[in-house]
PDB file of N, CA and C in Angstrom:
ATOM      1  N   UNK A   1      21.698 -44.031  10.001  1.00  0.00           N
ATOM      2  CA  UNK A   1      22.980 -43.494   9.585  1.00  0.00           C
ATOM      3  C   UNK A   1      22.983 -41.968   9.681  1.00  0.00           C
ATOM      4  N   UNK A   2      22.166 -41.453   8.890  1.00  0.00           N
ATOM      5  CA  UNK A   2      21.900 -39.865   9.341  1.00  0.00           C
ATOM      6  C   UNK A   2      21.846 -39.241  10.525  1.00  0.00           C
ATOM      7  N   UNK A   3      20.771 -39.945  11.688  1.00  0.00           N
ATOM      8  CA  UNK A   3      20.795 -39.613  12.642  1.00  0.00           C
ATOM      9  C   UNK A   3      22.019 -39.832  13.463  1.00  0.00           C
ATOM     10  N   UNK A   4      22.940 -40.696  13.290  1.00  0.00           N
ATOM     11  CA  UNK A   4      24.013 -40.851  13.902  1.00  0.00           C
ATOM     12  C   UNK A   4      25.129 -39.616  13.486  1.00  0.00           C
ATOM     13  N   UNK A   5      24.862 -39.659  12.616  1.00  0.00           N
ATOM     14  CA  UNK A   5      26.058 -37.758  12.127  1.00  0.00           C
ATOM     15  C   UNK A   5      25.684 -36.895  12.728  1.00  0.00           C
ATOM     16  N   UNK A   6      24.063 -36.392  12.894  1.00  0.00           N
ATOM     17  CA  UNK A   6      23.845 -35.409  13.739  1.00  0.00           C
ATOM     18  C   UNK A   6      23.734 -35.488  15.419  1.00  0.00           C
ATOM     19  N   UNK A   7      23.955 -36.980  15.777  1.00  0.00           N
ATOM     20  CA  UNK A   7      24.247 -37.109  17.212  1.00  0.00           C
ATOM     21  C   UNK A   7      26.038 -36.293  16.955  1.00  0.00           C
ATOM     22  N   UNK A   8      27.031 -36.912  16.377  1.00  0.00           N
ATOM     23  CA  UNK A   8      28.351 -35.953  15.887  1.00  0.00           C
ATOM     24  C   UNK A   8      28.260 -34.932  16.305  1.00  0.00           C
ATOM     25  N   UNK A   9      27.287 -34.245  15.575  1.00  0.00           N
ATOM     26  CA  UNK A   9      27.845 -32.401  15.087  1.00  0.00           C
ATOM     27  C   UNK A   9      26.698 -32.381  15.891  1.00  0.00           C
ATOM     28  N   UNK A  10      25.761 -32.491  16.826  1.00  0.00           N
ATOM     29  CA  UNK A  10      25.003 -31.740  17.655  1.00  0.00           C
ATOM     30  C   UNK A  10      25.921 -30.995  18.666  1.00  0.00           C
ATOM     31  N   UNK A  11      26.976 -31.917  19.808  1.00  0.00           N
ATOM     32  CA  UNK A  11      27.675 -31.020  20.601  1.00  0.00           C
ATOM     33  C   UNK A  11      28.627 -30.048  19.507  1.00  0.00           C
ATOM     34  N   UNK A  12      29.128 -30.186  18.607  1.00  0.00           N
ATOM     35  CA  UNK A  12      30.101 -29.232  18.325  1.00  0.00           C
ATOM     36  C   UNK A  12      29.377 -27.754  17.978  1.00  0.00           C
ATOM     37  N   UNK A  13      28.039 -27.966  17.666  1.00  0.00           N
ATOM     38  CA  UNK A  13      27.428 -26.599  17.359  1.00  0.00           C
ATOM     39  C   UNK A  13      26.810 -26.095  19.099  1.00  0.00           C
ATOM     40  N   UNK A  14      26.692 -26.744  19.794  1.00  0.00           N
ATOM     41  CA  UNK A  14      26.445 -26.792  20.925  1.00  0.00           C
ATOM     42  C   UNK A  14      27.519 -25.901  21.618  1.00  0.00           C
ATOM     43  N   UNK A  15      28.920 -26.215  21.917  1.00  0.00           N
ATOM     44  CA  UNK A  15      30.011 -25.369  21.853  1.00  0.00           C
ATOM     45  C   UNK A  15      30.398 -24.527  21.087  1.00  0.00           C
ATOM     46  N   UNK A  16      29.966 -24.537  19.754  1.00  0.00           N
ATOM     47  CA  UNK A  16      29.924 -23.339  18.977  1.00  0.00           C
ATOM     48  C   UNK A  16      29.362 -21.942  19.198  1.00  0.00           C
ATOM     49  N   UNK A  17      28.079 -22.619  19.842  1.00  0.00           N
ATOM     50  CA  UNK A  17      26.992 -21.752  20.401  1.00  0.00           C
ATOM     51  C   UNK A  17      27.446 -21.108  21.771  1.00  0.00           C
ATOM     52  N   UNK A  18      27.619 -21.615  22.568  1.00  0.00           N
ATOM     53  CA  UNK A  18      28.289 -21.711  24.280  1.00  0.00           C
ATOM     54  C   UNK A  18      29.340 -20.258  24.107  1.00  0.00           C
ATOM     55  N   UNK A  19      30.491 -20.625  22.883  1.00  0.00           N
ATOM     56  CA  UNK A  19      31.284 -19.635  22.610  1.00  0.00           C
ATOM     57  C   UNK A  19      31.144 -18.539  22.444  1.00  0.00           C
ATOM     58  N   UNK A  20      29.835 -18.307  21.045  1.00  0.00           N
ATOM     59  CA  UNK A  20      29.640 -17.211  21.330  1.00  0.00           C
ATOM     60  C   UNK A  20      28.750 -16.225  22.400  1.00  0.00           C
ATOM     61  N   UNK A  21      28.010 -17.015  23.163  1.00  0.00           N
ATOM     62  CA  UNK A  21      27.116 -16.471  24.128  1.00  0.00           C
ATOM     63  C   UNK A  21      27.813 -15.531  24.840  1.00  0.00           C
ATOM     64  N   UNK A  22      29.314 -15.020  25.426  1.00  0.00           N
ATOM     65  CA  UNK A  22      29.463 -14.214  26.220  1.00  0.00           C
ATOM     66  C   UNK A  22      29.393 -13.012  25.090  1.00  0.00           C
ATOM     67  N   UNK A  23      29.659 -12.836  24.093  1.00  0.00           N
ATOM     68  CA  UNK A  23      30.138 -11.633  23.411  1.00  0.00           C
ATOM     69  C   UNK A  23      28.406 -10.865  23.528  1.00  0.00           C
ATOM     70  N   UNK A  24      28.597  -9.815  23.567  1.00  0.00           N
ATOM     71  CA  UNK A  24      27.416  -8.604  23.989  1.00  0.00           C
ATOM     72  C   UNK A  24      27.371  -8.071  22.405  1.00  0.00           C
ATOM     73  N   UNK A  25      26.363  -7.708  22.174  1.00  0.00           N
ATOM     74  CA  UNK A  25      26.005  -7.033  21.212  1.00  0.00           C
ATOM     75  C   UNK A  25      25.843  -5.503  21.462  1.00  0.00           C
ATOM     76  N   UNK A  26      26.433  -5.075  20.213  1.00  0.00           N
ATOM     77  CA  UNK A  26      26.324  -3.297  20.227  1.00  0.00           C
ATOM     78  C   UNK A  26      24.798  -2.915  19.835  1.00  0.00           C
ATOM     79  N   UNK A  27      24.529  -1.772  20.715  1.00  0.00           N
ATOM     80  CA  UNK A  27      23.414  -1.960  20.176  1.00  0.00           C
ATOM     81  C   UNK A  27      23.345  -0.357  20.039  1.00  0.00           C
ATOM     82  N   UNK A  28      22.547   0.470  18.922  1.00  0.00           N
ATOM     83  CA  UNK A  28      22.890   1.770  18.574  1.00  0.00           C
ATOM     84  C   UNK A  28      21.647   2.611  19.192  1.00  0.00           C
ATOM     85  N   UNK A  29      21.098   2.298  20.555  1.00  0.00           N
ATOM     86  CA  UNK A  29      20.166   3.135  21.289  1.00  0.00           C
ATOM     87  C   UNK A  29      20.875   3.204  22.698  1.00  0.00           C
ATOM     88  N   UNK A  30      20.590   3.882  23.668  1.00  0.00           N
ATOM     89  CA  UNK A  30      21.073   3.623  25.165  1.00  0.00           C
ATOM     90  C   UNK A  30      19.869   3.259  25.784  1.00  0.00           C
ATOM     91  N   UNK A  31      19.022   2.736  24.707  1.00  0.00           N
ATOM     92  CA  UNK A  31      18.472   1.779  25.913  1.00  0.00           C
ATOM     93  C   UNK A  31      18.112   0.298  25.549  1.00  0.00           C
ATOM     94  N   UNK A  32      17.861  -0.888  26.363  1.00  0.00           N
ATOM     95  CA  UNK A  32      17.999  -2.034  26.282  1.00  0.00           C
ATOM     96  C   UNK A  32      16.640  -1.854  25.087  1.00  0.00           C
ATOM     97  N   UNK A  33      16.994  -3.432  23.992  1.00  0.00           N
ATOM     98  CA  UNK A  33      15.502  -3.470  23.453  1.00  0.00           C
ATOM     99  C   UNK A  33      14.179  -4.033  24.177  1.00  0.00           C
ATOM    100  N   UNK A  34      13.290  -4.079  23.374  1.00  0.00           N
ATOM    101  CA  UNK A  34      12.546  -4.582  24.485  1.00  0.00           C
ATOM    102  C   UNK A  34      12.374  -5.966  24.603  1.00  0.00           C
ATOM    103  N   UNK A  35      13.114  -6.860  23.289  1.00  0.00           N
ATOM    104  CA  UNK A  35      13.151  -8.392  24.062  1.00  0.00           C
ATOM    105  C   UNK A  35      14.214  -8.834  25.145  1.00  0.00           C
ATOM    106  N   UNK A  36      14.622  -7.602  24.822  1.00  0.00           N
ATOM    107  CA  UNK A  36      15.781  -8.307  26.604  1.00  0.00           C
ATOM    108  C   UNK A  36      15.031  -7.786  27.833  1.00  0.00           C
ATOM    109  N   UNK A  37      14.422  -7.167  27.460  1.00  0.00           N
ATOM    110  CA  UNK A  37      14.016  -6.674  28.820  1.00  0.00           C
ATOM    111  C   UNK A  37      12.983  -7.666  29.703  1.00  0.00           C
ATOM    112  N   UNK A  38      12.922  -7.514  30.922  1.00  0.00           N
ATOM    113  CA  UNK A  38      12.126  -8.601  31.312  1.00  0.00           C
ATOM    114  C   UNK A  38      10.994  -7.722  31.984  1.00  0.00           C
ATOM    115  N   UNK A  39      10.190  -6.571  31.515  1.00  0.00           N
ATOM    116  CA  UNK A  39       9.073  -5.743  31.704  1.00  0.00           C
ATOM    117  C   UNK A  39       7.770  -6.625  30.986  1.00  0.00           C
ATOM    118  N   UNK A  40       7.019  -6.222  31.420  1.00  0.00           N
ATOM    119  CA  UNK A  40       5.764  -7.030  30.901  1.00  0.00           C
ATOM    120  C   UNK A  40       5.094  -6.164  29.729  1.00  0.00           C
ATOM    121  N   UNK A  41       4.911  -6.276  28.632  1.00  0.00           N
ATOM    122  CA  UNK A  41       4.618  -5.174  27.346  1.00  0.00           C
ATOM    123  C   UNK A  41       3.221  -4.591  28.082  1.00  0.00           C
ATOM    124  N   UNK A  42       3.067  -3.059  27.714  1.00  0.00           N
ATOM    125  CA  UNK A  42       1.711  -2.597  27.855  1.00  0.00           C
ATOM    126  C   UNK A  42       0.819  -2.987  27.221  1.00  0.00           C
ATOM    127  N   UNK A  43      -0.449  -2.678  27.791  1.00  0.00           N
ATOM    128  CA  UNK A  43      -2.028  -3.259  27.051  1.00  0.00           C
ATOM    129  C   UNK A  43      -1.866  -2.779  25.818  1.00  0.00           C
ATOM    130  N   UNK A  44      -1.744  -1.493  26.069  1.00  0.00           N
ATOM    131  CA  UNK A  44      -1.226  -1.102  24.612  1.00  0.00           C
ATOM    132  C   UNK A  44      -0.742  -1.693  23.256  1.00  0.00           C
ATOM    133  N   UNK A  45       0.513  -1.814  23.557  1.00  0.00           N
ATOM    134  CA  UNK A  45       1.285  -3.044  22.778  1.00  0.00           C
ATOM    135  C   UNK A  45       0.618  -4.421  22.647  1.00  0.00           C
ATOM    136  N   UNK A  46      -0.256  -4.759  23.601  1.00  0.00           N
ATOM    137  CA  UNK A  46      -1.189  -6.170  23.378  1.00  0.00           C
ATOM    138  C   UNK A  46      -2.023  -6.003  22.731  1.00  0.00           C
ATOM    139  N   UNK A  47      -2.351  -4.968  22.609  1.00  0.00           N
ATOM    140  CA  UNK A  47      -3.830  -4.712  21.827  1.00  0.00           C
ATOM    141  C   UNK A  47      -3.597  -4.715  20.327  1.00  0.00           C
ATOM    142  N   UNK A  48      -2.301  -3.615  20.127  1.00  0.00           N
ATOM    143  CA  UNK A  48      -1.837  -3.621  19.103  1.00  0.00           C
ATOM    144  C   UNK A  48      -0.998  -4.342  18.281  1.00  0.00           C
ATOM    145  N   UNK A  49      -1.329  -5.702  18.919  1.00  0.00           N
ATOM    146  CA  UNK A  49      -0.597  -6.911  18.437  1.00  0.00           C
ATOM    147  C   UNK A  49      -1.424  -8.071  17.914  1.00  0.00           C
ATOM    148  N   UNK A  50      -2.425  -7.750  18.451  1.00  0.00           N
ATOM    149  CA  UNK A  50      -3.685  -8.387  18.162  1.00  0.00           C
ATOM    150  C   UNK A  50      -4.052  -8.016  16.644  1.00  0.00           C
ATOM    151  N   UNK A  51      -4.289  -6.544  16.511  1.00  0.00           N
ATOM    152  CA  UNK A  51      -4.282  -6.654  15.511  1.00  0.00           C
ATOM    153  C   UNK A  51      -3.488  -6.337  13.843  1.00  0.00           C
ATOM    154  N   UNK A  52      -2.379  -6.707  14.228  1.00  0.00           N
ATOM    155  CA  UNK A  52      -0.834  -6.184  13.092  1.00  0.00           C
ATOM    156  C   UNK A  52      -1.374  -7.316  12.219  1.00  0.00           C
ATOM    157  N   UNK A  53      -1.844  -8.127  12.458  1.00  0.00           N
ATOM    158  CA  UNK A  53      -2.068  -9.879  11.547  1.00  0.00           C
ATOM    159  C   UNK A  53      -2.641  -9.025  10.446  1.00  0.00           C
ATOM    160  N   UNK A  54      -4.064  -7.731  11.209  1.00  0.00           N
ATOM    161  CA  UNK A  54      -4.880  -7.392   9.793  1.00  0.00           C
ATOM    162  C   UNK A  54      -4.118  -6.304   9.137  1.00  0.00           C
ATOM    163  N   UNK A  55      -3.592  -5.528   9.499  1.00  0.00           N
ATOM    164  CA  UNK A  55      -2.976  -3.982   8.727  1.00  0.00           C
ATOM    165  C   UNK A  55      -2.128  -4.747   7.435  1.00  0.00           C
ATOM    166  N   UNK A  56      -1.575  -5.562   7.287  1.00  0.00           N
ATOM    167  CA  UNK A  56      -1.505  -5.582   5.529  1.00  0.00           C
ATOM    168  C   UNK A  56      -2.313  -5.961   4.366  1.00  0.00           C
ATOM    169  N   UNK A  57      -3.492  -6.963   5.185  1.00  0.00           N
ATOM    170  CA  UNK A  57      -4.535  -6.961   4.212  1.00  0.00           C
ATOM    171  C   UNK A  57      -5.350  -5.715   4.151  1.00  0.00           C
ATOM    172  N   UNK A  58      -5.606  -5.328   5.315  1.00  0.00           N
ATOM    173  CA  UNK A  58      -6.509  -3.919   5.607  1.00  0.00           C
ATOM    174  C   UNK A  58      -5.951  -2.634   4.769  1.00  0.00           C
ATOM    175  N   UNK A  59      -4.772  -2.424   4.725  1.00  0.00           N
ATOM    176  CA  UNK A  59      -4.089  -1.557   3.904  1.00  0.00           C
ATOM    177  C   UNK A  59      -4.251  -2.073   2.097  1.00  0.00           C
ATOM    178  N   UNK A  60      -4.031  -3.269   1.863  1.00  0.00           N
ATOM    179  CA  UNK A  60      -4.034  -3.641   0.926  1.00  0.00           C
ATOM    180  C   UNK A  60      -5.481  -3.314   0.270  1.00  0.00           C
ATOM    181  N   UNK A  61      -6.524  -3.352   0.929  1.00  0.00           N
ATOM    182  CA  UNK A  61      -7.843  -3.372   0.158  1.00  0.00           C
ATOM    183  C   UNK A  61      -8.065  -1.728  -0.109  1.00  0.00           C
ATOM    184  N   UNK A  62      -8.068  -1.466   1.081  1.00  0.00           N
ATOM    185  CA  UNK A  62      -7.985   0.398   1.206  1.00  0.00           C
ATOM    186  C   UNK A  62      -7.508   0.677  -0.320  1.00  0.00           C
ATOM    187  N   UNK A  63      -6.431   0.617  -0.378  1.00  0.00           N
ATOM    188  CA  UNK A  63      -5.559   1.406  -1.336  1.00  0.00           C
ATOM    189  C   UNK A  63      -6.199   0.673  -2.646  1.00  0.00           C
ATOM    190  N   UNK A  64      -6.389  -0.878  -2.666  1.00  0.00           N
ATOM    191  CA  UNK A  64      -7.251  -1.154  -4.245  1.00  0.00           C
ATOM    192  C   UNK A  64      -8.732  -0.225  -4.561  1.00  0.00           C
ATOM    193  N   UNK A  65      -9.221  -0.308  -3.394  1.00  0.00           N
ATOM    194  CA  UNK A  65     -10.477   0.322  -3.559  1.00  0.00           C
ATOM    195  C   UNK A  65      -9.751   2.284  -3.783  1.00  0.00           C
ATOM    196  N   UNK A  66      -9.486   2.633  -2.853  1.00  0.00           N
ATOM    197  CA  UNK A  66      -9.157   4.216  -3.710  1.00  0.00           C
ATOM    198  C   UNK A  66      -8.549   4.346  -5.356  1.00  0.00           C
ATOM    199  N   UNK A  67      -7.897   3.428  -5.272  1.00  0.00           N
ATOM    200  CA  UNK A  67      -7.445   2.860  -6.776  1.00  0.00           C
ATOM    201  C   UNK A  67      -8.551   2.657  -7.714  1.00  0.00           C
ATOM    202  N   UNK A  68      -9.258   1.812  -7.291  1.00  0.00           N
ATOM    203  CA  UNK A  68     -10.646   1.875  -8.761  1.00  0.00           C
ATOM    204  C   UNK A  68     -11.501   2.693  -8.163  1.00  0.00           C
ATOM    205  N   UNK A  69     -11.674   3.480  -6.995  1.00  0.00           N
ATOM    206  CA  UNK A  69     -12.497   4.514  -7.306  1.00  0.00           C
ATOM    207  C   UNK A  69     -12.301   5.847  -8.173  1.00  0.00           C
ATOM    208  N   UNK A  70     -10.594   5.962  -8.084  1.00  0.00           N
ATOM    209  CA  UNK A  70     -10.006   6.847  -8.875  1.00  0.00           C
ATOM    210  C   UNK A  70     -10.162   6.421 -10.405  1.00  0.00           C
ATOM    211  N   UNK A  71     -10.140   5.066 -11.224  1.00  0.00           N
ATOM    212  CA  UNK A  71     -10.296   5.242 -11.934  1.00  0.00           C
ATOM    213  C   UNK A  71     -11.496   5.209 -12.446  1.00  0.00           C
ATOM    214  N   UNK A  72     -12.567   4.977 -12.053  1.00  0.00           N
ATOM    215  CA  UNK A  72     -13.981   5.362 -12.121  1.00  0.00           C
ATOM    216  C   UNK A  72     -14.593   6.674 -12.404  1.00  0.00           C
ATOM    217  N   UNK A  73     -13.757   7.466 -11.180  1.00  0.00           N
ATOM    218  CA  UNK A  73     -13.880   8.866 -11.440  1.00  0.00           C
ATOM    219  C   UNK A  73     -13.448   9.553 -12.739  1.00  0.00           C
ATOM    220  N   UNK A  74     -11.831   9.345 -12.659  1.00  0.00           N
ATOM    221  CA  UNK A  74     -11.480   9.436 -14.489  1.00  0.00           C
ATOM    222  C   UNK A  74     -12.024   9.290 -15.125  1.00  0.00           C
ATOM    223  N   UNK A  75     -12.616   7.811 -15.316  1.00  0.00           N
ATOM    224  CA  UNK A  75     -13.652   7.535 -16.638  1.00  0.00           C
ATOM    225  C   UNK A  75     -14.791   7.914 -16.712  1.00  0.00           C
ATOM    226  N   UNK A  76     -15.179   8.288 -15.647  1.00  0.00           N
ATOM    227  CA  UNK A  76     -16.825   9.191 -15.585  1.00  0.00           C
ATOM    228  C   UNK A  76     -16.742  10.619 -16.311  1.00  0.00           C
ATOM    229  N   UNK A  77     -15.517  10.969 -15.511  1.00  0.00           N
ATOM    230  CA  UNK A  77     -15.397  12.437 -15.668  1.00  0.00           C
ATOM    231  C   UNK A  77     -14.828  12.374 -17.325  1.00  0.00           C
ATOM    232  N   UNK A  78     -14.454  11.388 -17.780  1.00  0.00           N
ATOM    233  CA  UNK A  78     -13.750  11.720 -19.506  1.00  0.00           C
ATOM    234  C   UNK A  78     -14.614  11.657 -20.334  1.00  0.00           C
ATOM    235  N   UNK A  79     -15.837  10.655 -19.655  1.00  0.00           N
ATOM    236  CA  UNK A  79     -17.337  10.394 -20.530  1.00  0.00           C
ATOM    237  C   UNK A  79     -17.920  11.487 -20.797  1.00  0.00           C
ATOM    238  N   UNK A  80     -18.083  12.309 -19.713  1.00  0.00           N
ATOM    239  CA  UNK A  80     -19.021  13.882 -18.887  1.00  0.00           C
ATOM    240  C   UNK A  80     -18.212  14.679 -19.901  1.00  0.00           C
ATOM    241  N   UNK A  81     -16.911  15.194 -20.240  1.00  0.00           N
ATOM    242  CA  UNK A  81     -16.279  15.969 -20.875  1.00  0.00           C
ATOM    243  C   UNK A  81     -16.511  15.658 -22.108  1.00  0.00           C
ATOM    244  N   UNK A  82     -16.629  14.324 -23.013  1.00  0.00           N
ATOM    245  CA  UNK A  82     -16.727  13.932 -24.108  1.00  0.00           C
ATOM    246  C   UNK A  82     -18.295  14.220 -24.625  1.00  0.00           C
ATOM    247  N   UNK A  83     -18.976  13.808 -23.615  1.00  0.00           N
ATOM    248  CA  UNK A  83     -20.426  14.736 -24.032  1.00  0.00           C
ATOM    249  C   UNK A  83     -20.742  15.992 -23.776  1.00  0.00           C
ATOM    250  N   UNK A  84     -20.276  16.727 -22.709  1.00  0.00           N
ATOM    251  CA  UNK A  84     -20.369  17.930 -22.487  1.00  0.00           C
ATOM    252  C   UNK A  84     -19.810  18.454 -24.161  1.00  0.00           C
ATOM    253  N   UNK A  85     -18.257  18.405 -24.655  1.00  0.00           N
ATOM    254  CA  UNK A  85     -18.341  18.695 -26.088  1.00  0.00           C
ATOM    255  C   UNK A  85     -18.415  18.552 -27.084  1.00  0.00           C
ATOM    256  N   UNK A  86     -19.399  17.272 -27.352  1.00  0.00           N
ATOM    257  CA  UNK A  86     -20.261  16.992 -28.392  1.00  0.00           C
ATOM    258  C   UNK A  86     -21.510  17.853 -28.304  1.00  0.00           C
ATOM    259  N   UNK A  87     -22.000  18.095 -27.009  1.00  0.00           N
ATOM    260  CA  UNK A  87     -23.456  19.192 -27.099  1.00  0.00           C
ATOM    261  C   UNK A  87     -22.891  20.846 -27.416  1.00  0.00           C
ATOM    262  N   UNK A  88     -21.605  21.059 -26.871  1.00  0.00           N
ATOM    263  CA  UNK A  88     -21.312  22.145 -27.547  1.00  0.00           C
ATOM    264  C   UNK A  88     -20.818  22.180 -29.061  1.00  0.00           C
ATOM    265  N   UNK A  89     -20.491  21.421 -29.975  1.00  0.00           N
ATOM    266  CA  UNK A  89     -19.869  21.292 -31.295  1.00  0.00           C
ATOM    267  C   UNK A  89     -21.479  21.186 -31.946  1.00  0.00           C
ATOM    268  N   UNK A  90     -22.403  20.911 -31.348  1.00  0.00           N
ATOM    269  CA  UNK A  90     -23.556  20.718 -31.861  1.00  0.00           C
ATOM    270  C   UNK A  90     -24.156  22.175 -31.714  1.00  0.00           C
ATOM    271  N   UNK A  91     -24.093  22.331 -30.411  1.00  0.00           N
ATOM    272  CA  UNK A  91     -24.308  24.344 -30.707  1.00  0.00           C
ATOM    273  C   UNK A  91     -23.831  25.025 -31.517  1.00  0.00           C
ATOM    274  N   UNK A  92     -22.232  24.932 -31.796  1.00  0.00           N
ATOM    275  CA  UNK A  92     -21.884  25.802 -32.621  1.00  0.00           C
ATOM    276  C   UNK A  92     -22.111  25.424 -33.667  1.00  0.00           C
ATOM    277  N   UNK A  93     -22.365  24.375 -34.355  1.00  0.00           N
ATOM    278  CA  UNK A  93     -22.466  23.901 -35.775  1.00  0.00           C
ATOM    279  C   UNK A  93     -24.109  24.968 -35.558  1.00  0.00           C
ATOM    280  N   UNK A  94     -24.787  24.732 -35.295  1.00  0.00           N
ATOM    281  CA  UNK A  94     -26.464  24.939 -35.065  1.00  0.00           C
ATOM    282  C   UNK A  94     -26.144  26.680 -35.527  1.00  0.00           C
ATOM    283  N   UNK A  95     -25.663  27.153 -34.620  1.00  0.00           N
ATOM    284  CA  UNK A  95     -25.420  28.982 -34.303  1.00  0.00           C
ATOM    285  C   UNK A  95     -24.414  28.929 -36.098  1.00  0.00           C
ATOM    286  N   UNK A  96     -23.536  28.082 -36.512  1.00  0.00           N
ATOM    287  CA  UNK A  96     -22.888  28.847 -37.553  1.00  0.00           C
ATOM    288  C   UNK A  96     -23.946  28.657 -38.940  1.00  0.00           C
ATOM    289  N   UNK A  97     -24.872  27.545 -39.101  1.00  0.00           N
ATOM    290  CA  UNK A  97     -25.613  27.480 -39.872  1.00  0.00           C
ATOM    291  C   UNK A  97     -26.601  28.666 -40.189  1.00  0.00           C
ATOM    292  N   UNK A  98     -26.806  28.963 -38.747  1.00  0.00           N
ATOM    293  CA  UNK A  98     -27.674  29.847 -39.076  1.00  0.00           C
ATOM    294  C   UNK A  98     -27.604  31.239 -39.324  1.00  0.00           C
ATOM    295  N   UNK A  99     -25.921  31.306 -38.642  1.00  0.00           N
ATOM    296  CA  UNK A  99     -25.142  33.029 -39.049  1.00  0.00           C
ATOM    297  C   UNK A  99     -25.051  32.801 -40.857  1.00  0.00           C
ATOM    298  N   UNK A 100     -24.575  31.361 -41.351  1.00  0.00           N
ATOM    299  CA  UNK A 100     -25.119  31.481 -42.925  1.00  0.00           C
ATOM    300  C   UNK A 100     -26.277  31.757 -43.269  1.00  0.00           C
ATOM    301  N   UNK A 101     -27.336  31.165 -42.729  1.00  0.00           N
ATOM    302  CA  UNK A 101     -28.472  31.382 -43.301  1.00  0.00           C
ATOM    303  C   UNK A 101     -28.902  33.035 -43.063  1.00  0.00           C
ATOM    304  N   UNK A 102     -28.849  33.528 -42.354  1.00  0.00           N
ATOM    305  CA  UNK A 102     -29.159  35.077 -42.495  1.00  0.00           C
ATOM    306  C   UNK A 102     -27.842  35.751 -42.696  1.00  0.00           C
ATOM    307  N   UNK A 103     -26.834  35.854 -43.726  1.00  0.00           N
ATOM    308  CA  UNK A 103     -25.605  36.491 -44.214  1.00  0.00           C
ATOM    309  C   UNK A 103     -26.155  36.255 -45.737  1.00  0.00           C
ATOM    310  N   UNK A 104     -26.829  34.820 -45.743  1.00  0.00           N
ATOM    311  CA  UNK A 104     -27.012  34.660 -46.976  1.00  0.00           C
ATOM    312  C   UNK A 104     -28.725  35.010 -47.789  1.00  0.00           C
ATOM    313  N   UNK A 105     -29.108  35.225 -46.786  1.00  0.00           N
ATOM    314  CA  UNK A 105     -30.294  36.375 -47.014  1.00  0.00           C
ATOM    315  C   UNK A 105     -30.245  38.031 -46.728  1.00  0.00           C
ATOM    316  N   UNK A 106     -29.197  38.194 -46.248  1.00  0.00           N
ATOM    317  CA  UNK A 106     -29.009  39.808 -46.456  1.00  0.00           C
ATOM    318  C   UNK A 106     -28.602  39.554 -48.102  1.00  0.00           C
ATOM    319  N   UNK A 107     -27.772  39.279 -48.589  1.00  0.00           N
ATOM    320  CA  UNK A 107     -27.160  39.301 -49.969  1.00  0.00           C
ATOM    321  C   UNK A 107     -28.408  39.716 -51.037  1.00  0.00           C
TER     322      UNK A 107
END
């Protein structure tokens, strides 16, 4: 039963189609694209077709990995700063104890 409806409406989209085939498309370059054209693509373009499959995973990892290397770096570098001034708060505590201790032996 199904298949018999689309035996129906197969020619009418068929002539639907037929109809519009003469109308030309505008196209906003002056020159043909390149699937109309009937040139054979350069090696170039073959080569670089070969590999388009990888450039979104390839991009994708790139950018995760600069991503946690950046935050690695951050967190290294916030660790390094957090001890860098704990050894200085420890100097100055050290240096003010002891500007008491000889202020408080001049007295």
């Amino acid at each position: 039963m199904f298949s018999q409806s689309i035996r129906r409406l197969t020619p009418a989209v068929v002539s639907f189609q037929s109809a519009r085939a003469p109308m030309s498309r505008r196209t906003f370059t002056s020159t043909q694209a390149a699937f109309n054209s009937s040139q054979k693509p350069s090696a170039y373009r073959e080569g670089m077709n070969q590999y388009r499959a990888f450039a979104g995973p390839f991009a994708k990892v790139f950018l995760g990995g600069v991503f946690v290397y950046q935050v690695l770096y951050w967190t290294w570098l916030k660790l390094e700063m957090d001890e860098t001034k704990v050894a200085k708060n420890e100097q100055v505590a050290a240096l003010e104890k002891q500007a008491r201790e000889m202020t408080a032996s001049q007295k």
